[in-house]
C-alpha atoms as a PDB file:
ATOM      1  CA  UNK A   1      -7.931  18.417   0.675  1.00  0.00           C
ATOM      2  CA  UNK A   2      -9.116  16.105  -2.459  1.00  0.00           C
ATOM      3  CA  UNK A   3     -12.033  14.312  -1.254  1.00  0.00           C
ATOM      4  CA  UNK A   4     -14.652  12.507  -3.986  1.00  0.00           C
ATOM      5  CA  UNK A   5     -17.610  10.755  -3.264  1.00  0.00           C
ATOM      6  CA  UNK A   6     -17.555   6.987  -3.757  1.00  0.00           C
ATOM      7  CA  UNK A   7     -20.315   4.568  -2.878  1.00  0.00           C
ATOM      8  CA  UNK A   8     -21.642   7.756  -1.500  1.00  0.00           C
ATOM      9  CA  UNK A   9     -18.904   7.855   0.874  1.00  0.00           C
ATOM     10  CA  UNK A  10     -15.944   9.991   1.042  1.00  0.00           C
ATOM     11  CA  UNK A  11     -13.049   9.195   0.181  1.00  0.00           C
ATOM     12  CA  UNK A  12      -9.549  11.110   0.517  1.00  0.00           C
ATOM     13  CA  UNK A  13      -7.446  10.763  -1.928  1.00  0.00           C
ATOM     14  CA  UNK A  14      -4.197  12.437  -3.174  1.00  0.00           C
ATOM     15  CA  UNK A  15      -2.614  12.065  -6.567  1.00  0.00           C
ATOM     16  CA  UNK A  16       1.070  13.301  -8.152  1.00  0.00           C
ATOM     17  CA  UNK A  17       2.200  14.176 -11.831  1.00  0.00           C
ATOM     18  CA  UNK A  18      -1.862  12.722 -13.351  1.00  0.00           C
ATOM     19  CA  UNK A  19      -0.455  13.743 -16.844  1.00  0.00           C
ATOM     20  CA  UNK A  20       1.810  10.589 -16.951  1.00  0.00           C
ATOM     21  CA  UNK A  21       0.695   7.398 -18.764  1.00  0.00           C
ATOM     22  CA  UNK A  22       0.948   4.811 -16.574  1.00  0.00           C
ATOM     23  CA  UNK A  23      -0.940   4.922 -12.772  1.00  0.00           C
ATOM     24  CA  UNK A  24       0.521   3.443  -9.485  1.00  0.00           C
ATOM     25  CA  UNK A  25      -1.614   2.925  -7.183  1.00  0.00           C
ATOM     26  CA  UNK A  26      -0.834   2.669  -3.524  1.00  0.00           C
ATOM     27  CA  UNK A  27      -2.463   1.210  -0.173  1.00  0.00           C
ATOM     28  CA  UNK A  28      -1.658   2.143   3.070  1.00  0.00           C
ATOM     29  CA  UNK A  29      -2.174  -0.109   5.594  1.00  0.00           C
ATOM     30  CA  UNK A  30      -4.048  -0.683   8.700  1.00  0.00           C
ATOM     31  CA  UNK A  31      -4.639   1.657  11.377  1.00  0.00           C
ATOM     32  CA  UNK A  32      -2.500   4.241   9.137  1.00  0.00           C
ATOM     33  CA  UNK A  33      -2.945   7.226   6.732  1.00  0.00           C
ATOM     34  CA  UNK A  34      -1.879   8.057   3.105  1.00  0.00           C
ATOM     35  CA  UNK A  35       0.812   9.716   4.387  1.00  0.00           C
ATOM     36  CA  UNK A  36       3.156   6.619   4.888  1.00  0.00           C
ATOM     37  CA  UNK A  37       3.337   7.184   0.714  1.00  0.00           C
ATOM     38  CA  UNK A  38       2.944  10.993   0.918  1.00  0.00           C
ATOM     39  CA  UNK A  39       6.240  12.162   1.564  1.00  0.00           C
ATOM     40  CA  UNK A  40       9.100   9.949   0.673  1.00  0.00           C
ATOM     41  CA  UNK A  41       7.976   7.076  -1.042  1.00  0.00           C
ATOM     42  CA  UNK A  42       5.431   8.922  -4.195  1.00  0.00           C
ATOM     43  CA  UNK A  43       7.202  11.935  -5.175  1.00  0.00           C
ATOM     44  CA  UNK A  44      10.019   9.222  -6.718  1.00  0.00           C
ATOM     45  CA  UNK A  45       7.500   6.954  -8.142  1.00  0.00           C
ATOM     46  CA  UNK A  46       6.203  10.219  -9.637  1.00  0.00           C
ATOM     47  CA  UNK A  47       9.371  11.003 -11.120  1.00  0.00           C
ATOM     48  CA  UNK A  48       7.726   8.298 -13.729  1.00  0.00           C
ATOM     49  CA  UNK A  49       4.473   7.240 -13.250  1.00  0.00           C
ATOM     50  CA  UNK A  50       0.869   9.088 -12.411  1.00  0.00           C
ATOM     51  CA  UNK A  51       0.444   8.081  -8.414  1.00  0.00           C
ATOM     52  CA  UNK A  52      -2.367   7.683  -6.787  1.00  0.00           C
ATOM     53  CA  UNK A  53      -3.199   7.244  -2.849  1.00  0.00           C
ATOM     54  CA  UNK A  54      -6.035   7.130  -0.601  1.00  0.00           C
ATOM     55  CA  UNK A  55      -7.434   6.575   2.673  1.00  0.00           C
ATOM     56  CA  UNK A  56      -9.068   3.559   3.371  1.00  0.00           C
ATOM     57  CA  UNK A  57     -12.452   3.921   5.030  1.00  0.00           C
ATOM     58  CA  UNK A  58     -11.993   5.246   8.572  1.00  0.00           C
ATOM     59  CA  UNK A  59      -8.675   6.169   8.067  1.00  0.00           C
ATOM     60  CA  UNK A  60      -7.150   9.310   7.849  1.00  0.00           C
ATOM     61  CA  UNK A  61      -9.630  12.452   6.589  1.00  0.00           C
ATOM     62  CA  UNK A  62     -11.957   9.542   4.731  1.00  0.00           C
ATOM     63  CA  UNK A  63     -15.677   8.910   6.273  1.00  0.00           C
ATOM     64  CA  UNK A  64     -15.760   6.880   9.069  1.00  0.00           C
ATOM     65  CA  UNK A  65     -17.496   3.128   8.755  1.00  0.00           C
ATOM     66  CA  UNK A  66     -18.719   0.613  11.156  1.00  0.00           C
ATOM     67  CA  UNK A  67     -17.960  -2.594   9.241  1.00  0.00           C
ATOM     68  CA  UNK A  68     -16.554  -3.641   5.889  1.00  0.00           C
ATOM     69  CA  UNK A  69     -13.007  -4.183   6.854  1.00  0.00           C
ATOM     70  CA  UNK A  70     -13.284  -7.412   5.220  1.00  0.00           C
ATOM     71  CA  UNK A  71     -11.032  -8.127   1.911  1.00  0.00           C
ATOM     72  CA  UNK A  72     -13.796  -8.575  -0.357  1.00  0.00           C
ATOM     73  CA  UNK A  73     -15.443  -5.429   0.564  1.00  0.00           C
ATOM     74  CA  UNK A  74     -11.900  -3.336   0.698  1.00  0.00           C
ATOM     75  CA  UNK A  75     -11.715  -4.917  -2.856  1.00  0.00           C
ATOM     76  CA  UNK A  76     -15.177  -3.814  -3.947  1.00  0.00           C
ATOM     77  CA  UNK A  77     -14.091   0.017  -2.679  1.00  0.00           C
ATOM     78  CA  UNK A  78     -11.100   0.146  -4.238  1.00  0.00           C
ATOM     79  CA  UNK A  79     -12.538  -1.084  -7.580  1.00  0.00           C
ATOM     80  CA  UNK A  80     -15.143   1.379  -7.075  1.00  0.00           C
ATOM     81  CA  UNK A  81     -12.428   4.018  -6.287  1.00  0.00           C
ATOM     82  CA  UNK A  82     -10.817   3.064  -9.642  1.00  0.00           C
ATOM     83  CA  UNK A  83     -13.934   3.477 -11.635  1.00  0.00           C
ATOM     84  CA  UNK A  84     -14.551   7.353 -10.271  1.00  0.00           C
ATOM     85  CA  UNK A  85     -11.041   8.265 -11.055  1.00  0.00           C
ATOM     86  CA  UNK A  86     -11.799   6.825 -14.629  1.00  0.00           C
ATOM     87  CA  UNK A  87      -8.572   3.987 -13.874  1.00  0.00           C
ATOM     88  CA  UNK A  88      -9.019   0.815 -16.383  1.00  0.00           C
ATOM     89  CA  UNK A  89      -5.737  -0.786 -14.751  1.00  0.00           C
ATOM     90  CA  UNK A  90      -2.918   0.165 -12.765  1.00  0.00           C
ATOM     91  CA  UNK A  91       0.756  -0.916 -10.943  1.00  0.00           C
ATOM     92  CA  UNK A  92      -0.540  -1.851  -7.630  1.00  0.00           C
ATOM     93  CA  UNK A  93       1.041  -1.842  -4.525  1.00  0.00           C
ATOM     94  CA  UNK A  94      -0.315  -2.328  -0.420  1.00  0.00           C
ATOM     95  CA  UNK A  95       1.658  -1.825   2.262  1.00  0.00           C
ATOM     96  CA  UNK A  96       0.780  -4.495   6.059  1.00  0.00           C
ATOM     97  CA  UNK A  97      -3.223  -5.339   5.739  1.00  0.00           C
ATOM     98  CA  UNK A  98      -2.956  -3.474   2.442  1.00  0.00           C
ATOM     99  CA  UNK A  99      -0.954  -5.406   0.798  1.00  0.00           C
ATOM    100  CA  UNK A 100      -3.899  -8.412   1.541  1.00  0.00           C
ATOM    101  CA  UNK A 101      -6.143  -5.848   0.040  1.00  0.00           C
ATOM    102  CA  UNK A 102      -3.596  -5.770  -3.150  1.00  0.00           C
ATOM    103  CA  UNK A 103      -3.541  -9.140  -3.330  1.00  0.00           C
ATOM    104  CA  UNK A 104      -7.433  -9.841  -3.151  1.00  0.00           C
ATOM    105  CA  UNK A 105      -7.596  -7.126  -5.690  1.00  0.00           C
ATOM    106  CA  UNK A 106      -5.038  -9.382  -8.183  1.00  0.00           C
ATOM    107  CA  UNK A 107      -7.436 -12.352  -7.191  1.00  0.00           C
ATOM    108  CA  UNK A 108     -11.047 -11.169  -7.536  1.00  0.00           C
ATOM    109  CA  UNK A 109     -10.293  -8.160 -11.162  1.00  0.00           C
ATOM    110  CA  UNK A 110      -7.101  -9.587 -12.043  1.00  0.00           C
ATOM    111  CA  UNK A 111      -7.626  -7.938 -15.598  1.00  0.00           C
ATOM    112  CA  UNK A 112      -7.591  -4.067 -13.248  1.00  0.00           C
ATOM    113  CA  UNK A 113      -3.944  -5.374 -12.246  1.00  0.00           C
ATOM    114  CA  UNK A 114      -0.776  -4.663 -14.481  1.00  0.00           C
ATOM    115  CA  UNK A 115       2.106  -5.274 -11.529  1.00  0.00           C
ATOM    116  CA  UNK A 116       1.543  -6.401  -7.789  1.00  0.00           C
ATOM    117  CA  UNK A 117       3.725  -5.361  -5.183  1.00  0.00           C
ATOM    118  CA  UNK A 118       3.514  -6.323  -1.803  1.00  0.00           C
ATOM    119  CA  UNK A 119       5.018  -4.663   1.201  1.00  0.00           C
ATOM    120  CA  UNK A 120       4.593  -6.806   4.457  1.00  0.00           C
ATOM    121  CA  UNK A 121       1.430  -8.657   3.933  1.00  0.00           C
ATOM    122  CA  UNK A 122       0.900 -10.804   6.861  1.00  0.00           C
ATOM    123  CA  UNK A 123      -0.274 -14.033   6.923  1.00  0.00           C
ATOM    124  CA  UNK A 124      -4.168 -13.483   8.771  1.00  0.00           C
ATOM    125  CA  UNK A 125      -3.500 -16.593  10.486  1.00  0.00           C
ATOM    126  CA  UNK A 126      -0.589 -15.769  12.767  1.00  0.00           C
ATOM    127  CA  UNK A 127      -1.580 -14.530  15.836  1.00  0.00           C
ATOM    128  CA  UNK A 128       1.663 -12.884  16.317  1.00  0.00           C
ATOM    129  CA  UNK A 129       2.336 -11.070  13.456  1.00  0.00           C
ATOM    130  CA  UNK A 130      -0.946  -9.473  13.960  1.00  0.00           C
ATOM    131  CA  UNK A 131      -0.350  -8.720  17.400  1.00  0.00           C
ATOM    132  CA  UNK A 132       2.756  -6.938  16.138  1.00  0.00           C
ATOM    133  CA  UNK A 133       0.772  -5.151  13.200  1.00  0.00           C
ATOM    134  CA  UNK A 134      -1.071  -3.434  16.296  1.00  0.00           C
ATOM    135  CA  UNK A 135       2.180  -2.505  18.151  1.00  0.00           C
ATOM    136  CA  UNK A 136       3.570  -1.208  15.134  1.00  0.00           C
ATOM    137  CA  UNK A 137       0.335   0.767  14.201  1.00  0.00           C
ATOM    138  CA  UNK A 138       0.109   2.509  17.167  1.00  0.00           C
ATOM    139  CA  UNK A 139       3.873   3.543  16.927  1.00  0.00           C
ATOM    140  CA  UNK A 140       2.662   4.958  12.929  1.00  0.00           C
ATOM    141  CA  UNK A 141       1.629   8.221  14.634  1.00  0.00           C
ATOM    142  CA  UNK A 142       4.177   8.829  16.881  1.00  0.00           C
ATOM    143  CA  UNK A 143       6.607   8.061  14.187  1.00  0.00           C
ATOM    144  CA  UNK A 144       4.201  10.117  12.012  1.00  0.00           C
ATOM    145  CA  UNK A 145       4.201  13.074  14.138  1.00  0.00           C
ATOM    146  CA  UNK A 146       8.075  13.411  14.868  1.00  0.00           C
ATOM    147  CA  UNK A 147       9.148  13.039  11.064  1.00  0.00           C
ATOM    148  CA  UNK A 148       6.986  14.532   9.416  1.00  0.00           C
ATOM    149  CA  UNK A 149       5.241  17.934  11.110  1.00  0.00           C
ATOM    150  CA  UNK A 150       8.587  19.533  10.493  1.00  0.00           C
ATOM    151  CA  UNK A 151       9.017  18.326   6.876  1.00  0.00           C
ATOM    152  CA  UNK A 152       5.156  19.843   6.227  1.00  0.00           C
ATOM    153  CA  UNK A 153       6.423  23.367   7.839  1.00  0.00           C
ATOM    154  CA  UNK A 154       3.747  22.991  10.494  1.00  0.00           C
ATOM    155  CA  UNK A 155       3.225  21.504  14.222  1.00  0.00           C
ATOM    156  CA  UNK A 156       0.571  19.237  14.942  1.00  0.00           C
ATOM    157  CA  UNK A 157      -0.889  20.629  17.801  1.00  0.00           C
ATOM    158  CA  UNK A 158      -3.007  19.190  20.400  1.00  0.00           C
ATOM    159  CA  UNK A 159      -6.298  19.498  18.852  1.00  0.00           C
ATOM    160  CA  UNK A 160      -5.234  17.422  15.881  1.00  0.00           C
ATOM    161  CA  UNK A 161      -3.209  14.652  18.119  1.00  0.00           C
ATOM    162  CA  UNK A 162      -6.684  14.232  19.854  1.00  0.00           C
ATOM    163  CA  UNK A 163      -8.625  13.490  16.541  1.00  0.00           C
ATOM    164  CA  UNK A 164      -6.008  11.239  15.705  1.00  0.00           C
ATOM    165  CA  UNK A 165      -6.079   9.336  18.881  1.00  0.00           C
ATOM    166  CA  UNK A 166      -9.845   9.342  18.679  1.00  0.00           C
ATOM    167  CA  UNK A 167      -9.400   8.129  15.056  1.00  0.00           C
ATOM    168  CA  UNK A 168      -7.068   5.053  16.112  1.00  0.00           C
ATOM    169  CA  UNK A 169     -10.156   4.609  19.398  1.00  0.00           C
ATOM    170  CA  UNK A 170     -12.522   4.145  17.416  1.00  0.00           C
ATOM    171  CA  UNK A 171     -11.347   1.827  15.154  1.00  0.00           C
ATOM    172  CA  UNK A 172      -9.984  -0.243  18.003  1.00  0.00           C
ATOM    173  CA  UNK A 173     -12.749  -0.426  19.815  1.00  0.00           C
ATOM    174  CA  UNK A 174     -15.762   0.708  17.871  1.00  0.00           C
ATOM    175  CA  UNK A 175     -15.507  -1.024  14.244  1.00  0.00           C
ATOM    176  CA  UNK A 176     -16.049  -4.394  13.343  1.00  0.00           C
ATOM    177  CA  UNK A 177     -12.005  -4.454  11.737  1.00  0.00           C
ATOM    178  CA  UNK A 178     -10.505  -6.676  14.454  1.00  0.00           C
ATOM    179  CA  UNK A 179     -13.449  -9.509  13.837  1.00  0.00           C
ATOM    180  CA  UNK A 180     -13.107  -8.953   9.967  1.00  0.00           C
ATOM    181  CA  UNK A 181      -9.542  -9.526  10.321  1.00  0.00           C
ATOM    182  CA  UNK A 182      -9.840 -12.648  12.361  1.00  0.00           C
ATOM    183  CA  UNK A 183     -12.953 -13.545   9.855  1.00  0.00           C
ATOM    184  CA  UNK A 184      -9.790 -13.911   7.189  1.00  0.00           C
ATOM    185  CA  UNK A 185      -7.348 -15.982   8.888  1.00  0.00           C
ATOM    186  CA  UNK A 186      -7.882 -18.804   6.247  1.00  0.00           C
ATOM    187  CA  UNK A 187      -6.921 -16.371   3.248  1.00  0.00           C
ATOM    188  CA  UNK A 188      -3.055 -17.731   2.962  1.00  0.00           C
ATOM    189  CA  UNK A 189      -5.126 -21.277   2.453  1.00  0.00           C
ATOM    190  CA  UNK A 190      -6.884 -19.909  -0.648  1.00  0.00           C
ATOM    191  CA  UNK A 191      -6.329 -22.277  -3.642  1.00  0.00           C
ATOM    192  CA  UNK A 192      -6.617 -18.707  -5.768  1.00  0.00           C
ATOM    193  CA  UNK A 193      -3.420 -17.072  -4.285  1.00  0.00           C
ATOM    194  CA  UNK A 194      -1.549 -19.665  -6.875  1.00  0.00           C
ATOM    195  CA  UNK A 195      -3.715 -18.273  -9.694  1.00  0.00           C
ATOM    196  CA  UNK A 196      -2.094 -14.941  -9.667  1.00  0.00           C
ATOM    197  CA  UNK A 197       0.042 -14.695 -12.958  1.00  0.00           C
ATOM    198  CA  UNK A 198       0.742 -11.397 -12.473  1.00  0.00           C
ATOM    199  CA  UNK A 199       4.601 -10.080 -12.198  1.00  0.00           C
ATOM    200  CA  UNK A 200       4.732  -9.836  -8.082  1.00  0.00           C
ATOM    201  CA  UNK A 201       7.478  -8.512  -6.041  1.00  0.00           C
ATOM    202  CA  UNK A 202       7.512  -9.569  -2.477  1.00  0.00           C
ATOM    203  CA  UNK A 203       9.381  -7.051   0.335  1.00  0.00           C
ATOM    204  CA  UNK A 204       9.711  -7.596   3.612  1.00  0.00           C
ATOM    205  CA  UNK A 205      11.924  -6.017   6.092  1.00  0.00           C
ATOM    206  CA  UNK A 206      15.003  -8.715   7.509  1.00  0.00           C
ATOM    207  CA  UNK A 207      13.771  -8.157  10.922  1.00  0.00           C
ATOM    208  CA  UNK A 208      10.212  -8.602  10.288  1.00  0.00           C
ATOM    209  CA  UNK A 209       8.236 -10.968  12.116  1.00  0.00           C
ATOM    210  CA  UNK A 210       6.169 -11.290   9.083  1.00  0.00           C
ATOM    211  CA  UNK A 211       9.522 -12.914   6.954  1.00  0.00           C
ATOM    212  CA  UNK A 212       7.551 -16.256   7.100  1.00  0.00           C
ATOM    213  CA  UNK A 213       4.066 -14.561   5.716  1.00  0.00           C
ATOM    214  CA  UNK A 214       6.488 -13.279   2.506  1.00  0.00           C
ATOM    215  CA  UNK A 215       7.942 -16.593   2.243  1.00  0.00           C
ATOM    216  CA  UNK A 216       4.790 -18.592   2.013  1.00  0.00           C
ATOM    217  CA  UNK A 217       3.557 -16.029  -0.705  1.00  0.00           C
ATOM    218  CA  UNK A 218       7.262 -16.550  -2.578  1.00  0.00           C
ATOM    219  CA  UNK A 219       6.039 -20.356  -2.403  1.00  0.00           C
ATOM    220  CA  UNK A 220       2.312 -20.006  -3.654  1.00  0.00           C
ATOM    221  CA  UNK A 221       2.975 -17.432  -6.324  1.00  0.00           C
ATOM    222  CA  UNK A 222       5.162 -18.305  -9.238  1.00  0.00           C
ATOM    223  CA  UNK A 223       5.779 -15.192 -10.789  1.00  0.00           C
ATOM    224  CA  UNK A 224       7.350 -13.720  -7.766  1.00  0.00           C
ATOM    225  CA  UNK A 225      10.473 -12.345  -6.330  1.00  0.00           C
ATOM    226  CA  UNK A 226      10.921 -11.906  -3.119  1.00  0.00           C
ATOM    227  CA  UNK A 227      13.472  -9.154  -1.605  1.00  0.00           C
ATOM    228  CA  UNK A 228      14.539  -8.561   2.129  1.00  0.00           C
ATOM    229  CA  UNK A 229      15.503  -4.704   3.114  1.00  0.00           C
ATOM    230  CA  UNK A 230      16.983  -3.307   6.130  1.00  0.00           C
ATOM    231  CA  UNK A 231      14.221  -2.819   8.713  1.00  0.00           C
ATOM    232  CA  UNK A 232      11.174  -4.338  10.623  1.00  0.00           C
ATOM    233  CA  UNK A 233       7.309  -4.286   9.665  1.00  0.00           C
ATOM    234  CA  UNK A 234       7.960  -0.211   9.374  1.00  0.00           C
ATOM    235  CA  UNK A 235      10.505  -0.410   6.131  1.00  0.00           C
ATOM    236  CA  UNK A 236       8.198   1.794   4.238  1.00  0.00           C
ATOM    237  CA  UNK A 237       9.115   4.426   6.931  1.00  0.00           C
ATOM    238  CA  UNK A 238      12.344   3.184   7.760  1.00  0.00           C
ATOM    239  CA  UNK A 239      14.347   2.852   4.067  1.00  0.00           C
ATOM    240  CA  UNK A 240      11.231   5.167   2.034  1.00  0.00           C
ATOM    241  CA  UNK A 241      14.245   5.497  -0.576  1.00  0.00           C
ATOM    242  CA  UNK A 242      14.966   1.892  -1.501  1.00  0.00           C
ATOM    243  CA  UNK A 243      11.426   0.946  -1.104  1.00  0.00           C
ATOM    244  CA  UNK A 244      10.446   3.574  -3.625  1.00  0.00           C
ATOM    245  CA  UNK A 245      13.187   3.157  -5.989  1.00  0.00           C
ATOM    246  CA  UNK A 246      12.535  -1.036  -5.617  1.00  0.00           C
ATOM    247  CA  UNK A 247       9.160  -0.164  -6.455  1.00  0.00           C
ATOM    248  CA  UNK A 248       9.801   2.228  -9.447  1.00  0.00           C
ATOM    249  CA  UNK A 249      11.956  -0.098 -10.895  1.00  0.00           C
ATOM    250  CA  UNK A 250       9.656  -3.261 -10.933  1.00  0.00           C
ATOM    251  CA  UNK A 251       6.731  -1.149 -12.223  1.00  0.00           C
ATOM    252  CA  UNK A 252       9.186   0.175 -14.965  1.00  0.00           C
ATOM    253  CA  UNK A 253      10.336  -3.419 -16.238  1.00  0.00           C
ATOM    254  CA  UNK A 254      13.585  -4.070 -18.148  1.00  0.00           C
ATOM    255  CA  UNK A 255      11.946  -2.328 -21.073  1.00  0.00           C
ATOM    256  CA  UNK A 256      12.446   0.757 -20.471  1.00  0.00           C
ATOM    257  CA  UNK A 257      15.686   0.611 -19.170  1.00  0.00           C
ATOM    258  CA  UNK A 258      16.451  -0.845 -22.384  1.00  0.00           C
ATOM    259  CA  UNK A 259      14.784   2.389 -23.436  1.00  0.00           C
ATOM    260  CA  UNK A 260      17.042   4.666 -21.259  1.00  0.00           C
ATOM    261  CA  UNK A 261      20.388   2.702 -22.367  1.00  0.00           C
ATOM    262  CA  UNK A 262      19.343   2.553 -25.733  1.00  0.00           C
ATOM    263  CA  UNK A 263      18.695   6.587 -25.691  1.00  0.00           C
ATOM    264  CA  UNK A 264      21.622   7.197 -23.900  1.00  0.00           C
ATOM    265  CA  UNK A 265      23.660   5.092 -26.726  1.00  0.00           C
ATOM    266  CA  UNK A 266      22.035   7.079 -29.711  1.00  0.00           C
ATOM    267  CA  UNK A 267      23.070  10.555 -28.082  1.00  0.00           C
ATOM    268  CA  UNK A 268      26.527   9.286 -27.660  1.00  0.00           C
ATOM    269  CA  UNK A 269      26.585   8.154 -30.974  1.00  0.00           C
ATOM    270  CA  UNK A 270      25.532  11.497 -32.560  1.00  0.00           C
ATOM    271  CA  UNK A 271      27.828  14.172 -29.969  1.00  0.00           C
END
C-alpha cells in the first residue's frame, strides 16, 4: 500500500508504468476511492502515459480530515501532492466533485496543467444533481464490491464492508464536506472558468442529470469539446473502456497519431 506523507498527512496513492514521459493524473470523486481508475480505466492510459491516482483526504486508505473539502484547499493538496511526487505538470483529469477539483486546479496553477478533462462535474448550484451525486455515491460501493472483489482474486469480507460503511458515516455525518460543498454553489458563476485556455474535453453520460452542468462548461470554456457516452453519472464504471480510450486519445493529441501513421508508413515503405 503506497502511502507518502503530504502536508504531514497521508496520502494513498497508486501509480502505473512511472518510466513514461508524460504523467496523467486522475481524481476520483466524492464519497469514492482510487479504485474507480484502478482497474479498468489506468492500465489503458498506461499503455502510454505514467498514471497517477490518489485518495482524496478521507477517502479510501488516506488520513481522515474534519474540514477542507473546499476547492481551494483540495487544490492546495493536490498541488502539494504534485510537488512530493516531484510532478512540474501533468494531463489532468477528475471524475463528479473531482472534476470541480480539476477545474479549480486549471484556474488557480494553470501553468501545472497540460490537458483538462472532465468527467461529470456538476454544477454546485443544482440541488438535484447533488442530491443525485449522493445516491450515486452510496451505490459506488455496492457497485464496488460486486465488480471488483472477484477481479482482485479476493472477497471483501465483513470486517472491511464495516470500515467502508464507517468511512462513507463519517464523512456524511461527521466532516464539514456537505457545508463546503454548499459553501461553492456560486463556482459555475466564476468570471475565471472562461479564462481556462487549456485544451478541455467535457464527458458526460446521455442519461446524466448533470448534461446541463457539461453544457454550461461547453458554453464558458472555449477550448472545449464536449462528448456524451452511454450511461448515467456512473460512466466511468459503466463504459471504463471508452472513457479510457476517450481519455488516452485527447491526452495523446493528433501529434502522435501523426507519429503512429507516419511510422507505420515508413515500415511499409521499407518491407
Amino acid at each position: 500500500m503506497p502511502v507518502i506523507k503530504v502536508n504531514n498527512a497521508t496520502v494513498h496513492i497508486q501509480e502505473l508504468n512511472k518510466g513514461a514521459k508524460e504523467t496523467v493524473l486522475l481524481i476520483h470523486g466524492m464519497f469514492s476511492n482510487l479504485s474507480v481508475y484502478y482497474f479498468n480505466i489506468a492500465p489503458i492510459l498506461a499503455q502510454n502515459f505514467h498514471v497517477v491516482m490518489y485518495d482524496m483526504k478521507s477517502h479510501g486508505m488516506s488520513a481522515k480530515s474534519k474540514d477542507g473539502y473546499d476547492l481551494n484547499t483540495m487544490t492546495d493538496d493536490l498541488l502539494a501532492l504534485m510537488e512530493a511526487l516531484e510532478l512540474k505538470s501533468v494531463y489532468l483529469a477528475g471524475y463528479s466533485y473531482g472534476g470541480l477539483v480539476a477545474l479549480k486546479m486549471a484556474m488557480r496553477y494553470p501553468g501545472r496543467v497540460k490537458k483538462l478533462a472532465v468527467i461529470e462535474a456538476p454544477d454546485p448550484s443544482d440541488n438535484e444533481t447533488l442530491g443525485i451525486i449522493d445516491i450515486y455515491s452510496k451505490e459506488f460501493l455496492v457497485d464496488y464490491i460486486n465488480n471488483f472483489t472477484d477481479t482482485t482474486k479476493m472477497r471483501m469480507g465483513k470486517r472491511q464492508l464495516d470500515k467502508n460503511h464507517r468511512m462513507y458515516e463519517y464523512l456524511f455525518n461527521e466532516t464539514s464536506i456537505k457545508s463546503d460543498m454548499h459553501n461553492e454553489r456560486a463556482f459555475f458563476k466564476d468570471a475565471t472558468i472562461s479564462n481556462i485556455s487549456h485544451d478541455t474535453l467535457l464527458l458526460y453520460g446521455k442519461d446524466s442529470n448533470c448534461i446541463d452542468s457539461g453544457k454550461k462548461l461547453y458554453d464558458t470554456i472555449i477550448r472545449s469539446k464536449l462528448v456524451f457516452v452511454k450511461g448515467d453519472h456512473n460512466v466511468p464504471i459503466q463504459q471504463p473502456e471508452e472513457i479510457a480510450n476517450r481519455l488516452k486519445d485527447f491526452f495523446e493529441g493528433w501529434h502522435i497519431k501523426f507519429k503512429q501513421i507516419n511510422s507505420r508508413l515508413w515500415q511499409g515503405l521499407r518491407s
